[in-house]
Structure formats: C-alpha cells, structure tokens
C-alpha atoms as a PDB file:
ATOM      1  CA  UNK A   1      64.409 117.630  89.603  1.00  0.00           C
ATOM      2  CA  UNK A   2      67.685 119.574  89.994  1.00  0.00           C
ATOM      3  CA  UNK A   3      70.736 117.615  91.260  1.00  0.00           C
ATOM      4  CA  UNK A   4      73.168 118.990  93.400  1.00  0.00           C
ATOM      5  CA  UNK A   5      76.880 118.132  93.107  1.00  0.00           C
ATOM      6  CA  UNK A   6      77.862 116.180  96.385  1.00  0.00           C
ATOM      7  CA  UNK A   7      80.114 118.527  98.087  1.00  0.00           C
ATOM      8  CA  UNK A   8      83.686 116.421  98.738  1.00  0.00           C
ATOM      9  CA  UNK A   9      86.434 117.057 101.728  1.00  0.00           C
ATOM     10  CA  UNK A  10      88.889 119.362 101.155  1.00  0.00           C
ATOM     11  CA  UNK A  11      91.738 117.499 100.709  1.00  0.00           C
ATOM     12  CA  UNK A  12      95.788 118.247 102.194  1.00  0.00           C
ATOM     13  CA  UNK A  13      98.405 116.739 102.216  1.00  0.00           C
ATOM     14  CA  UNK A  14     100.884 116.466 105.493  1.00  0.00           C
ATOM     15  CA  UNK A  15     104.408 116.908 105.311  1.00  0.00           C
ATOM     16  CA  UNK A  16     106.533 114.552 108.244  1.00  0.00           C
ATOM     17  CA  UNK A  17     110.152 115.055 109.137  1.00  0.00           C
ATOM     18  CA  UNK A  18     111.360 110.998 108.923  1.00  0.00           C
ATOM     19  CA  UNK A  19     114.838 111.960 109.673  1.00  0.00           C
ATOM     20  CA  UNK A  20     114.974 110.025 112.330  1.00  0.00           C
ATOM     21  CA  UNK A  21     113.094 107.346 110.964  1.00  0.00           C
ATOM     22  CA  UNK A  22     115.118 104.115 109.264  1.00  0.00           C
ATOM     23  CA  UNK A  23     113.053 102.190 106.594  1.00  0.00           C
ATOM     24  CA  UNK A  24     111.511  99.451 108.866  1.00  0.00           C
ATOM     25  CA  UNK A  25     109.837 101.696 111.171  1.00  0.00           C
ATOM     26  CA  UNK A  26     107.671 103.077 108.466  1.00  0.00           C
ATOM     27  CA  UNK A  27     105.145 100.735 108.556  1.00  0.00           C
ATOM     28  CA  UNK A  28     104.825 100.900 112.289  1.00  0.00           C
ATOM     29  CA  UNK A  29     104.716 104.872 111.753  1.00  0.00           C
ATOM     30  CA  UNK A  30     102.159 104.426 108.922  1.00  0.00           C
ATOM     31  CA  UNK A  31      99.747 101.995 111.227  1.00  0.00           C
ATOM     32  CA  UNK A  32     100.039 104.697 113.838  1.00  0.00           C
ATOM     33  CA  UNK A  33      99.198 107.738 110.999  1.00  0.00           C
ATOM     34  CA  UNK A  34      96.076 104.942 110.293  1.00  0.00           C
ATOM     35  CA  UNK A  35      94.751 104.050 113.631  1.00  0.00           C
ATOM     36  CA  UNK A  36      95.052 107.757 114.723  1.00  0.00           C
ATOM     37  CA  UNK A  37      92.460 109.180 111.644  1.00  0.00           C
ATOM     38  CA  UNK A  38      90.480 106.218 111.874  1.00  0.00           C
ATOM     39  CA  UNK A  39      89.638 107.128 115.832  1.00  0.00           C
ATOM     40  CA  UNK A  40      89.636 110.969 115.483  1.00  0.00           C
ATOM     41  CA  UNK A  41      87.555 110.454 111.978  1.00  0.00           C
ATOM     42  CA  UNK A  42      84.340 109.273 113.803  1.00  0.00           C
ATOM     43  CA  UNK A  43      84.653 113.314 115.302  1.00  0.00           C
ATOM     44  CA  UNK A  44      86.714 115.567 112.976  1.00  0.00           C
ATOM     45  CA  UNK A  45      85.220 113.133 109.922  1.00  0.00           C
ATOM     46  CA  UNK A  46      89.186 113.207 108.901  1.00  0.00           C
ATOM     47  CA  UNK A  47      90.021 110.232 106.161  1.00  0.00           C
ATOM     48  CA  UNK A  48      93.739 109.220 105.637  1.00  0.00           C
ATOM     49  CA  UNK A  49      93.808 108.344 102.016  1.00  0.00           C
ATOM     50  CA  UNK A  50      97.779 107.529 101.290  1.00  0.00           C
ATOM     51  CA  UNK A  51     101.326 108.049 102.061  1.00  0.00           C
ATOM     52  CA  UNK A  52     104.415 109.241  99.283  1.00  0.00           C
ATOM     53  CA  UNK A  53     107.811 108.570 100.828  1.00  0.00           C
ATOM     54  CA  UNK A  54     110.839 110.362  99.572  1.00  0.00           C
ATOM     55  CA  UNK A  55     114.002 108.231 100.881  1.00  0.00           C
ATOM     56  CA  UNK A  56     116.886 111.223  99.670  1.00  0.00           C
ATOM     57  CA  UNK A  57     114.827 113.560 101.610  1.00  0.00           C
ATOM     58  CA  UNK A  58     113.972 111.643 104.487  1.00  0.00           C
ATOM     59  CA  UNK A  59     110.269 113.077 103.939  1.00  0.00           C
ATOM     60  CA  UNK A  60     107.281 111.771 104.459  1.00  0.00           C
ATOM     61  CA  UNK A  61     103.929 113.095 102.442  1.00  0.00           C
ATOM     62  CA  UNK A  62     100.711 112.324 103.442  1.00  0.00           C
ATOM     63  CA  UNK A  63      97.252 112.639 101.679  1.00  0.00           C
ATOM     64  CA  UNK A  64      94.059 113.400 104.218  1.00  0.00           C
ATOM     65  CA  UNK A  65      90.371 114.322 103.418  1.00  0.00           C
ATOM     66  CA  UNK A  66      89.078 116.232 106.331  1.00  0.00           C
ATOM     67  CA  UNK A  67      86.293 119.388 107.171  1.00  0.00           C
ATOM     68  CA  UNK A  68      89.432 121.903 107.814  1.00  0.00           C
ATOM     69  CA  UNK A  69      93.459 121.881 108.125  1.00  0.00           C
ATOM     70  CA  UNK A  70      92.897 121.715 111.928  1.00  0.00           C
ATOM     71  CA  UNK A  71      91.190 118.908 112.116  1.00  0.00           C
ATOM     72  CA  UNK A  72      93.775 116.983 109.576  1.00  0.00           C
ATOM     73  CA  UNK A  73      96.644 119.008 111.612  1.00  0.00           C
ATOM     74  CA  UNK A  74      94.787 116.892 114.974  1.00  0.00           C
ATOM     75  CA  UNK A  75      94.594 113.448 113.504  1.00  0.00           C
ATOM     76  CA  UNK A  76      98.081 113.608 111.932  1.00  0.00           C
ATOM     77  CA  UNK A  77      99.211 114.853 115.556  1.00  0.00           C
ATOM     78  CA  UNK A  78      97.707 111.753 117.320  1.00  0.00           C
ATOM     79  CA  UNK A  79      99.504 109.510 115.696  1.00  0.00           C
ATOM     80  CA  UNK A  80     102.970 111.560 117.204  1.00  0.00           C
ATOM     81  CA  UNK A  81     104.461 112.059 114.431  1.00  0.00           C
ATOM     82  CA  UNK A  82     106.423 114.652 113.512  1.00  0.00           C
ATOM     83  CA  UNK A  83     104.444 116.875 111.540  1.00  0.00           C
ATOM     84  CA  UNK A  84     106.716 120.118 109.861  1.00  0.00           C
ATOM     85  CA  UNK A  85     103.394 121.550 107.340  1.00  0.00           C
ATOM     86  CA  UNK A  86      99.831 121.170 106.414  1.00  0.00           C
ATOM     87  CA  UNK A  87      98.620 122.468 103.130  1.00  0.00           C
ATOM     88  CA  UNK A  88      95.229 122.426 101.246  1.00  0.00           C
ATOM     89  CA  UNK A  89      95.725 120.419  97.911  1.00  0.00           C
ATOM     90  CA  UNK A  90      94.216 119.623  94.672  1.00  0.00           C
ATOM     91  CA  UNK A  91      93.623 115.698  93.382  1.00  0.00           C
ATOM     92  CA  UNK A  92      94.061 115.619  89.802  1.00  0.00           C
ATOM     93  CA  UNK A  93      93.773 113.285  87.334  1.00  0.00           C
ATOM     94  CA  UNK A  94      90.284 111.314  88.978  1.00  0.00           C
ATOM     95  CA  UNK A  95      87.465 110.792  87.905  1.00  0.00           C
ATOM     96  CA  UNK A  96      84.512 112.194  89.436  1.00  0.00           C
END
C-alpha cells in the first residue's frame, strides 16, 4: 500500500497599509479579516491562520492558506481592508 503525501494550501501572506489605523481598531480590523475568510472559505476554501503587526511601520502582515493568490487576494478584500501585496510564502520551522 503506497501512501501519498496529503497535498497542503499554498500558503501567503498579505501585506495591509494600517496607517490609518490607531491601536484599538485592530481588533475590530482583525474580526473583520476573520469573519470575511471564514464566509468566503466555505467557496475559495481560503483559511486565515494569523496576523504579525509592525507598530514603527504601521504594517499589518497576514498569514492565509488558500487554492491560489486570488482567492486569498478576495477574502482579504472582503474584509475592506487595505490590502498593498499578496505573496506566496514558505512556513518553516513546523512539523509535518
């Protein structure tokens, strides 16, 4: 019996422009970023998996697993956020 690896989403990670954004309002924006890949996930199969938050920056990072960069680009643009870049990225460091 041969076993097949389980293929996993391609993960990428969303850079936000939180410029505009004061320190309170990130949970709101976060429960938005949530609620938005929970709803589109049932369709695009798009998970939201966490959130980095540079303060000096005023950026925003966001981890997705999703089928494509346009479907992570659509849930990320439910929520109306302010999205600047999506890139493909690489977890490290888990185990498998």
């Amino acid at each position: 019996m041969s076993t097949r690896p389980v293929a996993r989403p391609s993960c990428y990670v969303v850079e936000l422009d939180t410029t505009d954004v004061v320190w309170r309002e990130l949970d709101a924006l976060l429960g938005r970023i949530r609620a938005a890949a929970a709803s589109r996930g049932a369709g695009d199969q798009v998970r939201f998996v966490r959130s980095v938050y540079v303060p000096e920056d005023a950026r925003c990072f966001l981890l997705y697993e999703g089928p494509s960069g346009d479907a992570v680009r659509r849930a990320a643009e439910a929520a109306n956020v302010g999205v600047i870049r999506i890139e493909p990225a690489i977890r490290l460091g888990e185990e498998e």
